[in-house]
N, C-alpha and C. Protein backbone atom coordinates (compact mmCIF):
# COMPACT_ATOMS: atom_id res chain seq x y z
N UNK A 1 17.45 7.93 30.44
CA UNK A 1 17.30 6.49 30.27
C UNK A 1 18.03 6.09 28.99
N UNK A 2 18.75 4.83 29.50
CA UNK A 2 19.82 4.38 27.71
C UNK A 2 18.68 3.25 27.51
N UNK A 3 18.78 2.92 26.15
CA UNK A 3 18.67 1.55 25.66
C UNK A 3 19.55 0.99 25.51
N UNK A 4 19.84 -0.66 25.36
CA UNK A 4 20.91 -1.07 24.99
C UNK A 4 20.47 -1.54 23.28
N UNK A 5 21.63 -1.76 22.88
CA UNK A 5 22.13 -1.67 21.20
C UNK A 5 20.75 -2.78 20.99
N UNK A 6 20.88 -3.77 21.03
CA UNK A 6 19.94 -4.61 21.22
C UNK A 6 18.24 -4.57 20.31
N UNK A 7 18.11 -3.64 21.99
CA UNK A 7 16.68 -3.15 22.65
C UNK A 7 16.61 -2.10 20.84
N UNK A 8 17.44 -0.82 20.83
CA UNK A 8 16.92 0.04 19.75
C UNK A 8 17.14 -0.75 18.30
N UNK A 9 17.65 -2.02 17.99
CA UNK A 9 17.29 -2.94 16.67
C UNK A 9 16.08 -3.26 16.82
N UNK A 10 15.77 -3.62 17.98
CA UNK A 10 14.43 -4.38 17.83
C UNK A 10 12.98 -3.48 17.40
N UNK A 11 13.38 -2.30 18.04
CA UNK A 11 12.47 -1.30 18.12
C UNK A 11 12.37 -1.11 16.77
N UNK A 12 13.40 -0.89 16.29
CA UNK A 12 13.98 -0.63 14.65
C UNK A 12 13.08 -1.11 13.67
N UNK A 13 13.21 -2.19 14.24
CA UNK A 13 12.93 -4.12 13.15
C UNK A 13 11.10 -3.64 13.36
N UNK A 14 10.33 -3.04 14.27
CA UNK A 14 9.01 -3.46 14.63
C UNK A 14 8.64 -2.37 14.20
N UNK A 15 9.48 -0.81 13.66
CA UNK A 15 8.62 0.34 13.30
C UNK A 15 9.15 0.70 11.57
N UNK A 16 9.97 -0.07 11.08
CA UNK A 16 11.02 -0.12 9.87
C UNK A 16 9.46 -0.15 8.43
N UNK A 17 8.67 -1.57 8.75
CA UNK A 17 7.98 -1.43 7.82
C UNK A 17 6.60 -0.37 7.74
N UNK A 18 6.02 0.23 8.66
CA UNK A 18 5.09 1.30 8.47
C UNK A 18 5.93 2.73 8.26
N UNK A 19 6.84 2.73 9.29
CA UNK A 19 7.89 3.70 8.44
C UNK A 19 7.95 4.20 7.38
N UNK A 20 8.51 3.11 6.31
CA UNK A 20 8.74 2.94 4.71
C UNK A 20 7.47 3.18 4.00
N UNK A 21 6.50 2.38 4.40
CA UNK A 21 4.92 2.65 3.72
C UNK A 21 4.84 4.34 3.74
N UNK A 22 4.52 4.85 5.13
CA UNK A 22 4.44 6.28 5.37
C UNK A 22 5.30 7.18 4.39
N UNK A 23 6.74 7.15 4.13
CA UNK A 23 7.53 7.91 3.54
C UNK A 23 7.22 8.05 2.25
N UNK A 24 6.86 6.60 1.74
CA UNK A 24 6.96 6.69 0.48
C UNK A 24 5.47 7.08 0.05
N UNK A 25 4.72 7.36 0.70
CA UNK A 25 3.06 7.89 0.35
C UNK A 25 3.31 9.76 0.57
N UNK A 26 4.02 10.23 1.34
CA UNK A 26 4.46 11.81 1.44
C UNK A 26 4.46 12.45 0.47
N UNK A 27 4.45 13.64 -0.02
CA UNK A 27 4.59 14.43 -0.72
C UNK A 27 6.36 14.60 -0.96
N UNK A 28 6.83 14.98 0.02
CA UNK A 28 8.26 14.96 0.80
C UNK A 28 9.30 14.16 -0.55
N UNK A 29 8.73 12.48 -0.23
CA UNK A 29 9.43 11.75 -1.13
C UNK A 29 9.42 11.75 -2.63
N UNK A 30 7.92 11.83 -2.74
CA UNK A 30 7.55 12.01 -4.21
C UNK A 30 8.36 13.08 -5.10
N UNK A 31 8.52 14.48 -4.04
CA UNK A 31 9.24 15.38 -4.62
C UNK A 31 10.58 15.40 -4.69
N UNK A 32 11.25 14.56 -3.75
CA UNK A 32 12.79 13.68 -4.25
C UNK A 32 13.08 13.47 -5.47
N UNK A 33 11.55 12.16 -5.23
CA UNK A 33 12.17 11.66 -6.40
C UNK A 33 12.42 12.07 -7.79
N UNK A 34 11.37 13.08 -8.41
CA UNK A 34 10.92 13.71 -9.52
C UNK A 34 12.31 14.73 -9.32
N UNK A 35 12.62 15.56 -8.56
CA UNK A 35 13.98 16.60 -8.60
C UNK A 35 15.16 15.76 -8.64
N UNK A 36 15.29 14.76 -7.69
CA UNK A 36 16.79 13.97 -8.15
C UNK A 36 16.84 12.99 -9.66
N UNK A 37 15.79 12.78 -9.70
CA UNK A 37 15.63 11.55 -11.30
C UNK A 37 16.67 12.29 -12.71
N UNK A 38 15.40 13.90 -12.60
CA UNK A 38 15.57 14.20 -14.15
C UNK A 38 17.09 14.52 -14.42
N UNK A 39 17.90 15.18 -12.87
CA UNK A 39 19.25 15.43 -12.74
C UNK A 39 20.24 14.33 -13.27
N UNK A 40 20.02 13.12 -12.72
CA UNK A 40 20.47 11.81 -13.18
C UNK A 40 20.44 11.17 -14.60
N UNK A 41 18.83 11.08 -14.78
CA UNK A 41 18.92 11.08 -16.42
C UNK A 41 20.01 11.85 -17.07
N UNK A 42 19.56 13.07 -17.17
CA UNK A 42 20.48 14.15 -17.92
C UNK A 42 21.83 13.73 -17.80
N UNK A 43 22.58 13.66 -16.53
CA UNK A 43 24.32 12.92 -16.41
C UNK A 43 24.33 12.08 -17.17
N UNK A 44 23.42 10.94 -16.92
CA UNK A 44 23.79 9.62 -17.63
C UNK A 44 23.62 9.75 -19.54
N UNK A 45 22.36 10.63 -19.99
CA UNK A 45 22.15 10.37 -20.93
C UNK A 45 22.75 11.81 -22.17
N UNK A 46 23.19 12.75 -20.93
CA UNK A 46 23.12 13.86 -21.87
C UNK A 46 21.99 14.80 -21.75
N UNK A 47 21.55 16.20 -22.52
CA UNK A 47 20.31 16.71 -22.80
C UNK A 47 19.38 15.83 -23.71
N UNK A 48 17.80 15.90 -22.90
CA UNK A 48 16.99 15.34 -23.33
C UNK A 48 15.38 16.12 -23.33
N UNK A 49 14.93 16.33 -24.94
CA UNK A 49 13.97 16.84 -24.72
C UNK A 49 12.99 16.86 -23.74
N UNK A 50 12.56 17.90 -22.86
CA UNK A 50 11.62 18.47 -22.03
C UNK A 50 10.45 17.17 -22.07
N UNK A 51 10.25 16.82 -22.91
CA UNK A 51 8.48 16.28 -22.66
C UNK A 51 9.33 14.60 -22.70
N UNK A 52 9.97 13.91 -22.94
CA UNK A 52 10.69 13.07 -22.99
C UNK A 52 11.37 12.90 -21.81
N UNK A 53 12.06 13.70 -21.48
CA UNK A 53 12.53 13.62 -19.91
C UNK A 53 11.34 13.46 -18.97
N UNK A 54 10.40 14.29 -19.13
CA UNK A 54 9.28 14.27 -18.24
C UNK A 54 9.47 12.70 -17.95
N UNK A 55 8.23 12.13 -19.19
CA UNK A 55 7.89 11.29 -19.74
C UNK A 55 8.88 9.68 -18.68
N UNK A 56 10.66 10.02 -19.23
CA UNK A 56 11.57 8.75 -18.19
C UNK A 56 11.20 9.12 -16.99
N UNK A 57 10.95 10.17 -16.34
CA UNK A 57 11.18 10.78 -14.93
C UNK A 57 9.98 9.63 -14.09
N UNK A 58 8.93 9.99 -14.92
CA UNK A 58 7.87 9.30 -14.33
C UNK A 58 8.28 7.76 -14.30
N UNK A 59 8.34 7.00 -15.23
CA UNK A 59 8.58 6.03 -15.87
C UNK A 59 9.59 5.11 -14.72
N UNK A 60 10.81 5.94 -14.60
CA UNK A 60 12.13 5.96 -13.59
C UNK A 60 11.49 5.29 -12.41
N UNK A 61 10.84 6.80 -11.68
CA UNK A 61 10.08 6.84 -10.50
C UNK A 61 8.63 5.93 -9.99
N UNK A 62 8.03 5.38 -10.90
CA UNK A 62 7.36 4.01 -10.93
C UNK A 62 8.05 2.89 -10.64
N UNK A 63 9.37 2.65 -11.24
CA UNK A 63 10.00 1.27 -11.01
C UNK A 63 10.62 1.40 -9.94
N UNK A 64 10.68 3.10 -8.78
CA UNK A 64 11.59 3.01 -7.47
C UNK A 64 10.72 2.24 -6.30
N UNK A 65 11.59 1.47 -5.27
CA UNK A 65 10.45 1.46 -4.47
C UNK A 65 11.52 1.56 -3.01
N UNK A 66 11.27 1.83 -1.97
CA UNK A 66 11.59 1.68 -0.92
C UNK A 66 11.04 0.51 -0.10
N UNK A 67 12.13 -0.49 0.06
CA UNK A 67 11.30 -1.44 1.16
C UNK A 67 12.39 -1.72 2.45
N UNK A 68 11.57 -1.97 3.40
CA UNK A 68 12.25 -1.79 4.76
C UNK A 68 13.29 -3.26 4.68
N UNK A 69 14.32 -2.69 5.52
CA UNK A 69 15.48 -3.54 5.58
C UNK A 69 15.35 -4.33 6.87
N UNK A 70 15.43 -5.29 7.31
CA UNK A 70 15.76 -6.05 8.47
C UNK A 70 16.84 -7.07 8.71
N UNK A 71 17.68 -7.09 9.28
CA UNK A 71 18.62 -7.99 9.88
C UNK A 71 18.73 -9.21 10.17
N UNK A 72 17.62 -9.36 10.72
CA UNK A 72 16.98 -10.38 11.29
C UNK A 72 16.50 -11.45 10.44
């Protein structure tokens, strides 16, 4: 069975925002975020003491948020 292009936006558009809620409550994401952050800091800022980096990582990762996109 196909859908048409349509039909799978809509589907999209109606499962997009519990989706996003779900992901971003995971363990999964949380651990993204904390492993990709401190990598980034460090590029952007250079080496940065251990408890200080912690410290932005969190800080960083508070102000991220994921929210669902729609078209429509």
């Amino acid at each position: 069975m196909s859908l048409s292009n349509k039909s799978v936006n809509r589907i999209a558009a109606a499962l997009v925002e519990e989706v996003a809620e779900e992901l971003v409550e995971t363990c999964d994401w949380i651990e993204f975020l904390h492993t990709n952050i401190g990598g980034i800091i460090v590029d952007k800022l250079g080496q940065v003491d251990d408890e200080i980096l912690a410290e932005l990582i969190m800080c960083v990762a508070d102000r991220i948020t994921l929210k669902p996109y729609t078209n429509e």
